[in-house]
N, C-alpha and C. Protein backbone atom coordinates (compact mmCIF):
# COMPACT_ATOMS: atom_id res chain seq x y z
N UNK A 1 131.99 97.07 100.46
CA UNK A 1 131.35 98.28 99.97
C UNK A 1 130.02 98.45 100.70
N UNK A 2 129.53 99.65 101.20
CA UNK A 2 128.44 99.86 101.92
C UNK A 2 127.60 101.04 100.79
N UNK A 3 126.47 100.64 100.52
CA UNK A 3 125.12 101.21 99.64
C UNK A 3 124.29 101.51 101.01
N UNK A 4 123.77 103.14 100.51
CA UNK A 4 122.49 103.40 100.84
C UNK A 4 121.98 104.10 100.95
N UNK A 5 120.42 104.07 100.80
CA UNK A 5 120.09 105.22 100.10
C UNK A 5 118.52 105.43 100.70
N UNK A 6 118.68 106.85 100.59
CA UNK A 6 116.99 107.27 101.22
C UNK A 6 116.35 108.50 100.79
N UNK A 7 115.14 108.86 100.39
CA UNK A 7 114.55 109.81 100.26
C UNK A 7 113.80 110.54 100.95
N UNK A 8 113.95 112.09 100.68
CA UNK A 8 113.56 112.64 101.77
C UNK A 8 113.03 113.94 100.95
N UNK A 9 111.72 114.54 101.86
CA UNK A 9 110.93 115.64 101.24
C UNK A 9 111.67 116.89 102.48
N UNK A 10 111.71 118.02 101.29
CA UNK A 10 112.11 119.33 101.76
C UNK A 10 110.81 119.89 101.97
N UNK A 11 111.03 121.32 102.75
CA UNK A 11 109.81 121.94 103.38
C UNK A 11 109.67 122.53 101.74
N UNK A 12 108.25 123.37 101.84
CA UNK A 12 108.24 124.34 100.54
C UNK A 12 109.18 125.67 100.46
N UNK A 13 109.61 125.87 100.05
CA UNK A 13 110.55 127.19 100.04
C UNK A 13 110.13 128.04 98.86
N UNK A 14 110.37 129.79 99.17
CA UNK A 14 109.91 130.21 97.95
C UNK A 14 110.63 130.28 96.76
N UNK A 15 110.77 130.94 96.06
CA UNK A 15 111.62 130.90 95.00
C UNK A 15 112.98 131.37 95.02
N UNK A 16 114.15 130.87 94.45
CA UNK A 16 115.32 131.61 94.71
C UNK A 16 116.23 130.49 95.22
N UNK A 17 117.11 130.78 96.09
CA UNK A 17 118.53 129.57 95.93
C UNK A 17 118.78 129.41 97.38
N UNK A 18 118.60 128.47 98.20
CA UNK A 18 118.41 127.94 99.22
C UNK A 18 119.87 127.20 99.32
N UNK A 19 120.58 127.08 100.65
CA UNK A 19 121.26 126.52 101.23
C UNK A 19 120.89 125.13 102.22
N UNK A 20 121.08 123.77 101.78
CA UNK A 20 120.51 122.68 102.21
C UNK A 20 121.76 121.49 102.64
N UNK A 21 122.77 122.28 102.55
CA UNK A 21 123.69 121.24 102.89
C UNK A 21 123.65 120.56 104.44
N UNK A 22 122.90 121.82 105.38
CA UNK A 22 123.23 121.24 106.79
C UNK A 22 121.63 119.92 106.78
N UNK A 23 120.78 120.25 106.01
CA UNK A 23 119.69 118.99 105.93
C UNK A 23 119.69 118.01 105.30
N UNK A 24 120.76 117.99 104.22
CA UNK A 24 121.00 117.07 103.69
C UNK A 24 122.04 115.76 104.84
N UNK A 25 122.85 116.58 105.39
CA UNK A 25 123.80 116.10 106.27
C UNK A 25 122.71 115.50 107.50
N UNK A 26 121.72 116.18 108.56
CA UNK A 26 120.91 115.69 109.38
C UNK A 26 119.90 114.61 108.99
N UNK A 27 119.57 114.92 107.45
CA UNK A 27 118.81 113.44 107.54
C UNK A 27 119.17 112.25 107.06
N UNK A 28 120.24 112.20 106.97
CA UNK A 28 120.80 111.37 106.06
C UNK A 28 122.53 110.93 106.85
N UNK A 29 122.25 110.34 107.91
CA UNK A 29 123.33 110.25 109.34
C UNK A 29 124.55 109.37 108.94
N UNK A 30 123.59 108.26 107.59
CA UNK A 30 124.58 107.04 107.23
C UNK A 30 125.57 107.30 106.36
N UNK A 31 125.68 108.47 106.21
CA UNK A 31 127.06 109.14 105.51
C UNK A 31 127.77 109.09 106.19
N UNK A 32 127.61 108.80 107.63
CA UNK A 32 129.06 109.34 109.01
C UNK A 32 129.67 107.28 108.88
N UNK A 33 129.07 106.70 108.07
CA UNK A 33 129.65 105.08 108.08
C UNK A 33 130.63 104.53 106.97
N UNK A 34 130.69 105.93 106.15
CA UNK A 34 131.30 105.62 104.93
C UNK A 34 132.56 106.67 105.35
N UNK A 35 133.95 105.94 105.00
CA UNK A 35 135.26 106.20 105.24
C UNK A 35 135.94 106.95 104.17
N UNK A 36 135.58 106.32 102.85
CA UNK A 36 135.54 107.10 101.21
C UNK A 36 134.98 106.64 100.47
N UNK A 37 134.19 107.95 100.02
CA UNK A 37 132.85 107.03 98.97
C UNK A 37 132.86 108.64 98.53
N UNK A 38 131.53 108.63 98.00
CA UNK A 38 130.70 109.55 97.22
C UNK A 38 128.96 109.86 97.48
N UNK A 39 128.63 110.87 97.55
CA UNK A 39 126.97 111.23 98.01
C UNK A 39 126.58 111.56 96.48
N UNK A 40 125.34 110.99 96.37
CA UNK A 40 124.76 111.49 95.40
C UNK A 40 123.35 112.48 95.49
N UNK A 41 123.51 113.32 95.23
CA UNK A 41 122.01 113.70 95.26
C UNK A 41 120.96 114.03 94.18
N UNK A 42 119.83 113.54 93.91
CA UNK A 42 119.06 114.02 92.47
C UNK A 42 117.80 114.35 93.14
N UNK A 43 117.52 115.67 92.56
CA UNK A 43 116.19 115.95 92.53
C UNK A 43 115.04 115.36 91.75
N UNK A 44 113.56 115.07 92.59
CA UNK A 44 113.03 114.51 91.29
C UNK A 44 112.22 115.55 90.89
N UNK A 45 112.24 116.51 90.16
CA UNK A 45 111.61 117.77 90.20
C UNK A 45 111.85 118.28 88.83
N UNK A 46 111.38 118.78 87.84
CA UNK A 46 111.57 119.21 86.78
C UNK A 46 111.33 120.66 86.77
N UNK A 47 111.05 121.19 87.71
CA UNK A 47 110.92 123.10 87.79
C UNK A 47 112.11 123.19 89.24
N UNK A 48 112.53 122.58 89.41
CA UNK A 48 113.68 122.56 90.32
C UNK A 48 114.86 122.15 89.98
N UNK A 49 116.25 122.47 90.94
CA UNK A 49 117.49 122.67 90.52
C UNK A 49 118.25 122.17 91.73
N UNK A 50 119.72 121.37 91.31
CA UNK A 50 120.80 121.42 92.55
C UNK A 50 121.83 122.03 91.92
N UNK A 51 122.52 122.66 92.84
CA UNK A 51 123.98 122.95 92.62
C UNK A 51 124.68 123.46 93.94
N UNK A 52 125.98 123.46 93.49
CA UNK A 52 126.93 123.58 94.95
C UNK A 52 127.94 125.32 94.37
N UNK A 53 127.82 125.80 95.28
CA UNK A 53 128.74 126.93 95.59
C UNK A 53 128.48 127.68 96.60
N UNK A 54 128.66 129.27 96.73
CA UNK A 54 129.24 130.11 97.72
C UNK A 54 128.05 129.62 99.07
N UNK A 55 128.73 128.96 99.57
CA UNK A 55 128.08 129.32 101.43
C UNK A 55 127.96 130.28 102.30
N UNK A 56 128.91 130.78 102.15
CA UNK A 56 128.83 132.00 103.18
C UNK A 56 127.90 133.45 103.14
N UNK A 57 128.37 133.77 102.07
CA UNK A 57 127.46 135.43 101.66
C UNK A 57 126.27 134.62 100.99
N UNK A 58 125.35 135.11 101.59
CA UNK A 58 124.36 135.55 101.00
C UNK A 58 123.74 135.97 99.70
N UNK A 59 124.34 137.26 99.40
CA UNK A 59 124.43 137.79 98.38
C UNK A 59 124.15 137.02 97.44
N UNK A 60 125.39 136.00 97.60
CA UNK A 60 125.46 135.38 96.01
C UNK A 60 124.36 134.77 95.73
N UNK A 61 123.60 134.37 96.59
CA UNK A 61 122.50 133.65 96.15
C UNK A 61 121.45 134.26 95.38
N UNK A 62 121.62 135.41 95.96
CA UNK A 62 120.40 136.62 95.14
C UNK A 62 120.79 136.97 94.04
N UNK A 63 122.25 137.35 94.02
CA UNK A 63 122.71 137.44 92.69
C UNK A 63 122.62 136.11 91.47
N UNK A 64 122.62 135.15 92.01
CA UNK A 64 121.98 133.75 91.12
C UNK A 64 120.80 134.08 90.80
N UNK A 65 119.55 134.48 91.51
CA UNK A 65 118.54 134.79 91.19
C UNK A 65 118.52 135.76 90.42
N UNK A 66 118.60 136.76 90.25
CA UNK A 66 118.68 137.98 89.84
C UNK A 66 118.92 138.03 88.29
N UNK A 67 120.21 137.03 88.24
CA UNK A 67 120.90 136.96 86.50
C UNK A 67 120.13 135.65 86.01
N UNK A 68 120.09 134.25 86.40
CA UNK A 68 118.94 133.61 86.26
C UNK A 68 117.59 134.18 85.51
N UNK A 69 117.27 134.52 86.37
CA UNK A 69 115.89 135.43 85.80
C UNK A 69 115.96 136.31 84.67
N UNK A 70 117.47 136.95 84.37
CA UNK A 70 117.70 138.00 83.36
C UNK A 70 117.89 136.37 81.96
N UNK A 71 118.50 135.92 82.19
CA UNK A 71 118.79 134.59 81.07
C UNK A 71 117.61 133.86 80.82
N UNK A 72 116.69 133.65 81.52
CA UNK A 72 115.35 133.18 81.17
C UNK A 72 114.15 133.80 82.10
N UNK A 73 113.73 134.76 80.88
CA UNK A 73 112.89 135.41 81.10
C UNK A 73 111.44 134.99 81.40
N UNK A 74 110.46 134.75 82.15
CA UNK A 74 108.89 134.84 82.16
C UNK A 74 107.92 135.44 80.89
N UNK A 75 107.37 135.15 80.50
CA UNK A 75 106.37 135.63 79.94
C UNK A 75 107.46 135.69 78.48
N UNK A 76 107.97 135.01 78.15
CA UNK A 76 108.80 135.38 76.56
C UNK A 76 107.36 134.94 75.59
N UNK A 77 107.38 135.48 74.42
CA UNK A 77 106.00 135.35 73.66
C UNK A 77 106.29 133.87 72.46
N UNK A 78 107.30 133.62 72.65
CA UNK A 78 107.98 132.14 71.86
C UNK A 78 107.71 131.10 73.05
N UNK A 79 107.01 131.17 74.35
CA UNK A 79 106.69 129.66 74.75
C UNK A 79 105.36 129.60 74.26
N UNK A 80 105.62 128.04 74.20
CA UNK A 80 104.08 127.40 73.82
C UNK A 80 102.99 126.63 75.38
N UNK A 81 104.02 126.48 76.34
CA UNK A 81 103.96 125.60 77.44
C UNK A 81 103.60 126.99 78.57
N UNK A 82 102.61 127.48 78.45
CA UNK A 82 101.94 128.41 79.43
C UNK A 82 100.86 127.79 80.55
N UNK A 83 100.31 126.69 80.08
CA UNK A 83 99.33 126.64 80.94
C UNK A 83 99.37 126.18 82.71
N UNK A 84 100.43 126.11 83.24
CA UNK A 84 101.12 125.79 84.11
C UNK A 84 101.42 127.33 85.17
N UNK A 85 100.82 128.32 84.17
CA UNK A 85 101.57 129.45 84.88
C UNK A 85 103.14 130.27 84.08
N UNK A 86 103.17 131.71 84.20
CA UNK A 86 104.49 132.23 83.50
C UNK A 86 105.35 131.70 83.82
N UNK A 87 105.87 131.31 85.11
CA UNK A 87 106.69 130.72 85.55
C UNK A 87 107.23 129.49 85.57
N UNK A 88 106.42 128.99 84.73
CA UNK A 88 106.74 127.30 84.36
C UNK A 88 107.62 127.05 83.71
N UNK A 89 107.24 127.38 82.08
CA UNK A 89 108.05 126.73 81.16
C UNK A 89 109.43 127.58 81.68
N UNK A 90 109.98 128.83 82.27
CA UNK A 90 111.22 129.27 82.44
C UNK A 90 111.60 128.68 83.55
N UNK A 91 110.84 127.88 84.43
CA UNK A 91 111.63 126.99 85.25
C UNK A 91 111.74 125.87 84.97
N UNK A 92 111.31 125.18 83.99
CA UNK A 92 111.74 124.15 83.16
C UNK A 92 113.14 124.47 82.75
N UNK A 93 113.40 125.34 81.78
CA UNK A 93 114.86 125.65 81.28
C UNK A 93 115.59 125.71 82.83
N UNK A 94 115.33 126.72 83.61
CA UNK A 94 116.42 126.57 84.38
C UNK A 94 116.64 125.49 85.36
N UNK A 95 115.70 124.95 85.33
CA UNK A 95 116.25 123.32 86.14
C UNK A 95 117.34 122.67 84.71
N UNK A 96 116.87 122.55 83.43
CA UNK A 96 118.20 122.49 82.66
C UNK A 96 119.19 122.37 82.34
N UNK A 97 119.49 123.82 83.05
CA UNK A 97 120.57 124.62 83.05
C UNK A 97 121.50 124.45 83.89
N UNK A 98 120.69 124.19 85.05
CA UNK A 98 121.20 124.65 86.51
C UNK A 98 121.80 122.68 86.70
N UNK A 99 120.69 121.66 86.44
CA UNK A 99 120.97 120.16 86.83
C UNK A 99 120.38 119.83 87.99
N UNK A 100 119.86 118.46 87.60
CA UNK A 100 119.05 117.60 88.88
C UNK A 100 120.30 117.14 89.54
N UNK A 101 121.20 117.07 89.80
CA UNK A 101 122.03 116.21 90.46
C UNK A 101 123.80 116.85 91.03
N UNK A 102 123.83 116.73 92.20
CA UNK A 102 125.52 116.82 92.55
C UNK A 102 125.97 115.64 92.84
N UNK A 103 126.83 115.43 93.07
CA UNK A 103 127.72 114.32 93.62
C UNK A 103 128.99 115.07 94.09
N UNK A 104 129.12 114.23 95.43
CA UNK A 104 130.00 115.06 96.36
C UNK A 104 130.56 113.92 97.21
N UNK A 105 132.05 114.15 97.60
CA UNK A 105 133.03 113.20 97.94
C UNK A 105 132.24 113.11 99.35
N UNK A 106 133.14 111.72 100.05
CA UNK A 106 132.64 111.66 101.67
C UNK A 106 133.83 111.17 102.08
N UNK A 107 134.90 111.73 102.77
CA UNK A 107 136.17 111.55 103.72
C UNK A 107 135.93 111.57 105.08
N UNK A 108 135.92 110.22 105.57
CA UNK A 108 136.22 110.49 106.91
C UNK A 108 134.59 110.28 107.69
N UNK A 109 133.44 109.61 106.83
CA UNK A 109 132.53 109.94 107.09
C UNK A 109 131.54 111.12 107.31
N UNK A 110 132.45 112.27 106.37
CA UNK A 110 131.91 113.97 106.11
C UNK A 110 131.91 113.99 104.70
N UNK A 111 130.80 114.98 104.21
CA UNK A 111 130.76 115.58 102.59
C UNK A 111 132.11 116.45 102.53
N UNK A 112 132.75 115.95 101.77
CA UNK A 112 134.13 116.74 101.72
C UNK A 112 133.98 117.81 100.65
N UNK A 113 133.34 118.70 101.05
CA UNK A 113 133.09 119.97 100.17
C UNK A 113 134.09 121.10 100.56
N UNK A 114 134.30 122.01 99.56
CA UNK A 114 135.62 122.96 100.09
C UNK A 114 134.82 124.02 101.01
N UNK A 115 135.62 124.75 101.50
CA UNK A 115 135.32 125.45 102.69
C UNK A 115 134.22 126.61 102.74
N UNK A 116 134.33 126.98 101.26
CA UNK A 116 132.85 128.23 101.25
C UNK A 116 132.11 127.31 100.32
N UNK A 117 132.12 126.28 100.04
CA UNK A 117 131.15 125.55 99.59
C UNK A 117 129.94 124.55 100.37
N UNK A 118 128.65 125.09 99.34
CA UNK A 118 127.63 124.30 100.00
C UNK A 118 126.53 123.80 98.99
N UNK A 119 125.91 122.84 99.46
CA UNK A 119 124.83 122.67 98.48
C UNK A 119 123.71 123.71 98.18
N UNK A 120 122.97 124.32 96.96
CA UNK A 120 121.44 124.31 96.92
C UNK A 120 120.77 124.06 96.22
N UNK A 121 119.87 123.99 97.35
CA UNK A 121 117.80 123.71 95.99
C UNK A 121 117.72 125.18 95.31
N UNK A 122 117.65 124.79 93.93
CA UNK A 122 117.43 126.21 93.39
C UNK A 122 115.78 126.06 92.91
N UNK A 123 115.31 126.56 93.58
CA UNK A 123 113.27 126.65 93.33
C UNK A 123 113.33 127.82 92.42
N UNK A 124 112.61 127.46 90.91
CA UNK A 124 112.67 128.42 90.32
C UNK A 124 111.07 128.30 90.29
N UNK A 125 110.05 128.00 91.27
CA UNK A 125 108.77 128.39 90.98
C UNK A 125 108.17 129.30 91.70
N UNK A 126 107.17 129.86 91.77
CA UNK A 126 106.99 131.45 92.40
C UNK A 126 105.83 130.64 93.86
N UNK A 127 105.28 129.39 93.42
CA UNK A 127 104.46 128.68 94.71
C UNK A 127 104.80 127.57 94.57
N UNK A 128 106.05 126.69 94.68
CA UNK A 128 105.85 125.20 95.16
C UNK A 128 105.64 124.69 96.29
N UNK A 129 105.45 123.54 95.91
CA UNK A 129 105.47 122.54 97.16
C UNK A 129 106.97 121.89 97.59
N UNK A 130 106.69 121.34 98.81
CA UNK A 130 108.28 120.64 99.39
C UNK A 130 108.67 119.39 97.41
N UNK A 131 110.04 119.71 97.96
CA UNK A 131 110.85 119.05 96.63
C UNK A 131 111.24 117.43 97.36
N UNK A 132 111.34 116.84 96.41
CA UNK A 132 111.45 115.21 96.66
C UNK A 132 113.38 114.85 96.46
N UNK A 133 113.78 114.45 97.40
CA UNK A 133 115.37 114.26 96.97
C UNK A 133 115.73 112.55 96.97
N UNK A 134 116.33 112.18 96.20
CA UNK A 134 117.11 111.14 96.32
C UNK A 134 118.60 110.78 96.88
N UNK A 135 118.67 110.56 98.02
CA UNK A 135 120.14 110.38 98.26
C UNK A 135 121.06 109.19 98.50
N UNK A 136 121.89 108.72 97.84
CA UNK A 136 122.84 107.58 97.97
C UNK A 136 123.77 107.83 97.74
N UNK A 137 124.32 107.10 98.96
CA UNK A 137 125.60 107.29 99.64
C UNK A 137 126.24 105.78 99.23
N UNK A 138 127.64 105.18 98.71
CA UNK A 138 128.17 104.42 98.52
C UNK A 138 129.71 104.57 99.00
N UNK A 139 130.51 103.44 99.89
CA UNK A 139 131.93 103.66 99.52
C UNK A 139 132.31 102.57 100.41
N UNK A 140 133.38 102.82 101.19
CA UNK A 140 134.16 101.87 101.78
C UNK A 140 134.06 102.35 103.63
């Protein structure tokens, strides 16, 4: 069995749903040594988000944003957790919602993700900084 694992800081990005699968794949090379295993990835970020779907269009990503934002609203008059900025405590919930973590197969020494699938950082803050990732890779 081969373990291993490394962390790595993303640039800052603004808010909204980012596609990171091809950086996850470049910094992280010792995935091409594993034959079948599993990638893990966790964010350590509590106003931040992972998840995997549509790669290709665009769109969809905005449309994540768009309804996101309609499901947890800014400025609701029931938070208590303001001092951080409007945008805090509703990116608290949607990191939540959304999950610190994917896990994704590795065949062949590749993330065996389906074909319009991809990873993203979902930044639900209006100014962050680069996000902190954890990645380990385990298999045979």
């Amino acid at each position: 069995m081969k373990l291993f694992q490394k962390q790595i800081r993303l640039s800052p990005r603004k808010r909204g749903f980012h596609l990171i699968t091809e950086e996850l794949v470049q910094d992280f090379p010792e995935v091409g040594q594993i034959q079948s295993g599993l990638l893990h990835v966790l964010i350590q970020h509590t106003s931040a988000s992972l998840t995997i779907n549509e790669n290709a269009d665009p769109s969809v990503r905005q449309d994540f944003e768009s309804h996101i934002n309609k499901m947890v609203p800014e400025n609701a008059p029931y938070y208590v957790h303001t001092l951080e900025g409007s945008d805090d405590m509703p990116a608290h919930i949607k990191a939540s919602l959304m999950g610190a973590s994917v896990q994704i197969p590795i065949t062949d020494g590749r993330l065996n993700l389906g074909i319009w699938q991809g990873v993203y950082l979902c930044e639900h803050r209006n100014r962050a900084a680069g996000r902190n990732l954890v990645l380990t890779a385990w298999g045979i």
